[in-house]
Protein backbone atom coordinates (compact mmCIF):
# COMPACT_ATOMS: atom_id res chain seq x y z
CA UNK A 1 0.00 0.00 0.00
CA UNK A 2 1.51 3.51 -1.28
CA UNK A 3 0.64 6.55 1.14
CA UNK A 4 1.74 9.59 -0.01
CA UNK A 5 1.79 12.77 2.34
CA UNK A 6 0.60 16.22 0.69
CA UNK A 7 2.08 19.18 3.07
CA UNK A 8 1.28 22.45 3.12
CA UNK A 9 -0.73 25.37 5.24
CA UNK A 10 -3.65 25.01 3.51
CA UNK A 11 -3.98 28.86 4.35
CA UNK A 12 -6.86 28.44 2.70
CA UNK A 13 -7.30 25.19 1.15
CA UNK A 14 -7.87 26.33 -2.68
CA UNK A 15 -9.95 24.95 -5.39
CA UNK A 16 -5.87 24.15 -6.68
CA UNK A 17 -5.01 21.96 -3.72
CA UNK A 18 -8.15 20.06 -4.07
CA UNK A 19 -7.51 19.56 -8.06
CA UNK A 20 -4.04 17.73 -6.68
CA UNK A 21 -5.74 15.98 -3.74
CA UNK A 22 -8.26 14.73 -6.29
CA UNK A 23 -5.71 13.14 -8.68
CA UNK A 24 -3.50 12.17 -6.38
CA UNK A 25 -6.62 9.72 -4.85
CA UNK A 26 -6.58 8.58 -8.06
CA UNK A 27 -2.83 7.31 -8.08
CA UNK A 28 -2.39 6.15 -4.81
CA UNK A 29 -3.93 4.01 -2.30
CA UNK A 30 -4.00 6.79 0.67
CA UNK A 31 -3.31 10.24 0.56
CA UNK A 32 -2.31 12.38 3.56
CA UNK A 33 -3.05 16.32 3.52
CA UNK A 34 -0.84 17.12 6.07
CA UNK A 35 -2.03 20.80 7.29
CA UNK A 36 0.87 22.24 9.04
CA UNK A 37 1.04 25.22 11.16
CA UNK A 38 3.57 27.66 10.53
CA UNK A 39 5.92 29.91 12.73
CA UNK A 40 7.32 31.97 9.75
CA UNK A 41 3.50 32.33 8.17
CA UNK A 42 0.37 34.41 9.19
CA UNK A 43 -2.39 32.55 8.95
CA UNK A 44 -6.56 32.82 8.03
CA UNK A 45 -7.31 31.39 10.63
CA UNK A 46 -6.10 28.75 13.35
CA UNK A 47 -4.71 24.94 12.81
CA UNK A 48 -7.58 23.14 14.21
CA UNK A 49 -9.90 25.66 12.18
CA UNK A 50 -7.95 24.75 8.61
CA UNK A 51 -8.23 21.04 9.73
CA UNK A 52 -11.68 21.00 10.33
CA UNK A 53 -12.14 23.10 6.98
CA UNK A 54 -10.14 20.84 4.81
CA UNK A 55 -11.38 17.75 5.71
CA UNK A 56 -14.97 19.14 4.94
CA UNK A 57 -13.73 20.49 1.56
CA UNK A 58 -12.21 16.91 0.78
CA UNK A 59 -14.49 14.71 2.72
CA UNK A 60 -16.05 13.37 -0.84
CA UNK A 61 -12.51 11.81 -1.25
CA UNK A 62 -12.82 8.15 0.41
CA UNK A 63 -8.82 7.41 0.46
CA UNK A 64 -7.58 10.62 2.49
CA UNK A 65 -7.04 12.13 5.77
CA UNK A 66 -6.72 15.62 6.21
CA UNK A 67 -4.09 15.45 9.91
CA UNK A 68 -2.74 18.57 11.31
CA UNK A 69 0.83 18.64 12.59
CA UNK A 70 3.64 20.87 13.89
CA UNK A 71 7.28 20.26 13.25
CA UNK A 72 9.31 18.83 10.75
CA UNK A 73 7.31 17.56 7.83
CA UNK A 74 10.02 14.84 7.35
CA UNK A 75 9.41 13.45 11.02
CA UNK A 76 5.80 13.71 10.68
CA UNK A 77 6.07 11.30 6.99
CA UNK A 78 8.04 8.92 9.16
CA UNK A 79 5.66 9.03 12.17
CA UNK A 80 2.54 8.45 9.77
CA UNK A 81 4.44 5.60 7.86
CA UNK A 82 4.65 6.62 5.04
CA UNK A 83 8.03 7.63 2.40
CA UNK A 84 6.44 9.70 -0.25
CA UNK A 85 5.91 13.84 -0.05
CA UNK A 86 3.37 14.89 -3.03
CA UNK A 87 4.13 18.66 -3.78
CA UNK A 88 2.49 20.50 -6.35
CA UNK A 89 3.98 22.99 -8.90
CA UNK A 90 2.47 25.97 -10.41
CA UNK A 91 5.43 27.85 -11.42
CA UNK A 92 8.98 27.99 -12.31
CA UNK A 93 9.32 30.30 -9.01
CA UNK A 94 7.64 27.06 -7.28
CA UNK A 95 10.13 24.58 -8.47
CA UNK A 96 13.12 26.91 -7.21
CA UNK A 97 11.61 26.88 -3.87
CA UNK A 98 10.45 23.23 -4.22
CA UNK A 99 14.14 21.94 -5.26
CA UNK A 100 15.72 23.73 -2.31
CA UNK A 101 12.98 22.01 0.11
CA UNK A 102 13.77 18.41 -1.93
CA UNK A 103 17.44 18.80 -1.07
CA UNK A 104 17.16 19.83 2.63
CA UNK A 105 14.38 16.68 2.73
CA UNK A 106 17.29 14.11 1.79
CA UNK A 107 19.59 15.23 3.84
CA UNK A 108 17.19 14.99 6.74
CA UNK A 109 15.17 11.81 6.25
CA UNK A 110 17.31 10.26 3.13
CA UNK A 111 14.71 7.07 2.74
CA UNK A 112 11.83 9.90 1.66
CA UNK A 113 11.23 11.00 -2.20
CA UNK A 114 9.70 13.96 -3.06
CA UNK A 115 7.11 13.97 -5.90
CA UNK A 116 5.76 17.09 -7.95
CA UNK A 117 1.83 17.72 -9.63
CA UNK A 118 1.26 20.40 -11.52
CA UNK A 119 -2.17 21.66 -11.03
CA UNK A 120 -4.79 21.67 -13.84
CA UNK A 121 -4.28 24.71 -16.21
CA UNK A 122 -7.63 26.75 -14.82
CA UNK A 123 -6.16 26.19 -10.95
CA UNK A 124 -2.64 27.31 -11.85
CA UNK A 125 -2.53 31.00 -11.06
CA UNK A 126 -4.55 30.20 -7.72
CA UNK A 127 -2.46 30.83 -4.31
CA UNK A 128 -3.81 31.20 -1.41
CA UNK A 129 -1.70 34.18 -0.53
CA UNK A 130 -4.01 35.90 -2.81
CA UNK A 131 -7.30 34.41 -2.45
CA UNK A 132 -6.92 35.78 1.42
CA UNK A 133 -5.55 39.51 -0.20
CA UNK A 134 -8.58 39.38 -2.44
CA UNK A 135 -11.06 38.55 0.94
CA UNK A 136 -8.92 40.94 2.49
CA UNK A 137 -10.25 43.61 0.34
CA UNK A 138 -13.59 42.54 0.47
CA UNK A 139 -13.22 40.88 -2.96
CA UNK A 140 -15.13 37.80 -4.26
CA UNK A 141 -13.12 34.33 -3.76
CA UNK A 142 -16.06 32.09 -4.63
CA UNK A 143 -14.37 31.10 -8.21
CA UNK A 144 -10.90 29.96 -6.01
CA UNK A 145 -12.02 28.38 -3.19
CA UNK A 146 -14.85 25.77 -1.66
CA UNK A 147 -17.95 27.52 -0.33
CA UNK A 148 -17.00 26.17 2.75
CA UNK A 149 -13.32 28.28 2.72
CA UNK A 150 -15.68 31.11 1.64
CA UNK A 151 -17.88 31.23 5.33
CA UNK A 152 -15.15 29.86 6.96
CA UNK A 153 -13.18 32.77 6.27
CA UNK A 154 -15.78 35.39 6.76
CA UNK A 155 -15.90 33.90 10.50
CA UNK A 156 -12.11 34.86 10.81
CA UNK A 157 -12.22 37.97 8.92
């Protein structure tokens, strides 16, 4: 059985991330969404709140598990037993970023691959940097995110 974990903030979970949880249920037997909390990174809204948010966003999805964590995302793919990271890739800007975080990965847990989605073409210039500096500003987000992101992030505005 081939668990892959699929890191990030989820900060908020964006009609993009869903597009890659979606396929990536598709190619493997069980996929983690690993929502992690962040020290460097402002957030919407609370861990437990983008937990509870993502797993009702991807609830329709019968092989995953939407887990929060804090820490290293290599110990928590070791703790959940599992030796695959999914990471998605929207731009060349991601892949820079995403090849430093690949190299750091093996040096820290050498028996974990990393492996890269790129998100369909009408998700690709979603991020949820700037679905929350569109809400920010009062702007519409319903084409980005889940109506559920929507209300949830009118409760935390």
């Amino acid at each position: 059985m081939k668990t892959v974990v699929y890191p990030g903030t989820f900060n908020p979970i964006t009609n993009g991330h869903s597009d890659l949880v979606e396929r990536a249920s598709r190619i493997f037997d069980k996929v983690i969404v690993a929502v992690g909390s962040s020290k460097l990174k402002s957030t919407f809204a609370p861990l437990e709140k983008r937990v509870e948010v993502s797993k009702e966003v991807l609830s329709h999805i019968n092989n995953v598990e939407v887990i929060g964590f804090d820490g290293l995302l290599t110990d928590f793919v070791k703790s959940q037993g599992a030796s695959l990271i999914l990471r998605g890739l929207r731009t060349v800007a991601d892949f820079e970023y995403e090849f430093q975080l690949v190299g750091m990965n093996r040096i820290l847990a050498p028996d974990i691959e990393t492996i890269f989605l790129a998100p369909a073409e009408q998700y690709s210039y979603i991020s949820s940097t700037l679905v929350r500096e569109i809400a920010a500003y009062g702007g519409d987000i319903s084409e980005f995110v889940s109506p559920v992101v929507v209300n949830a992030m009118k409760e935390f505005a």
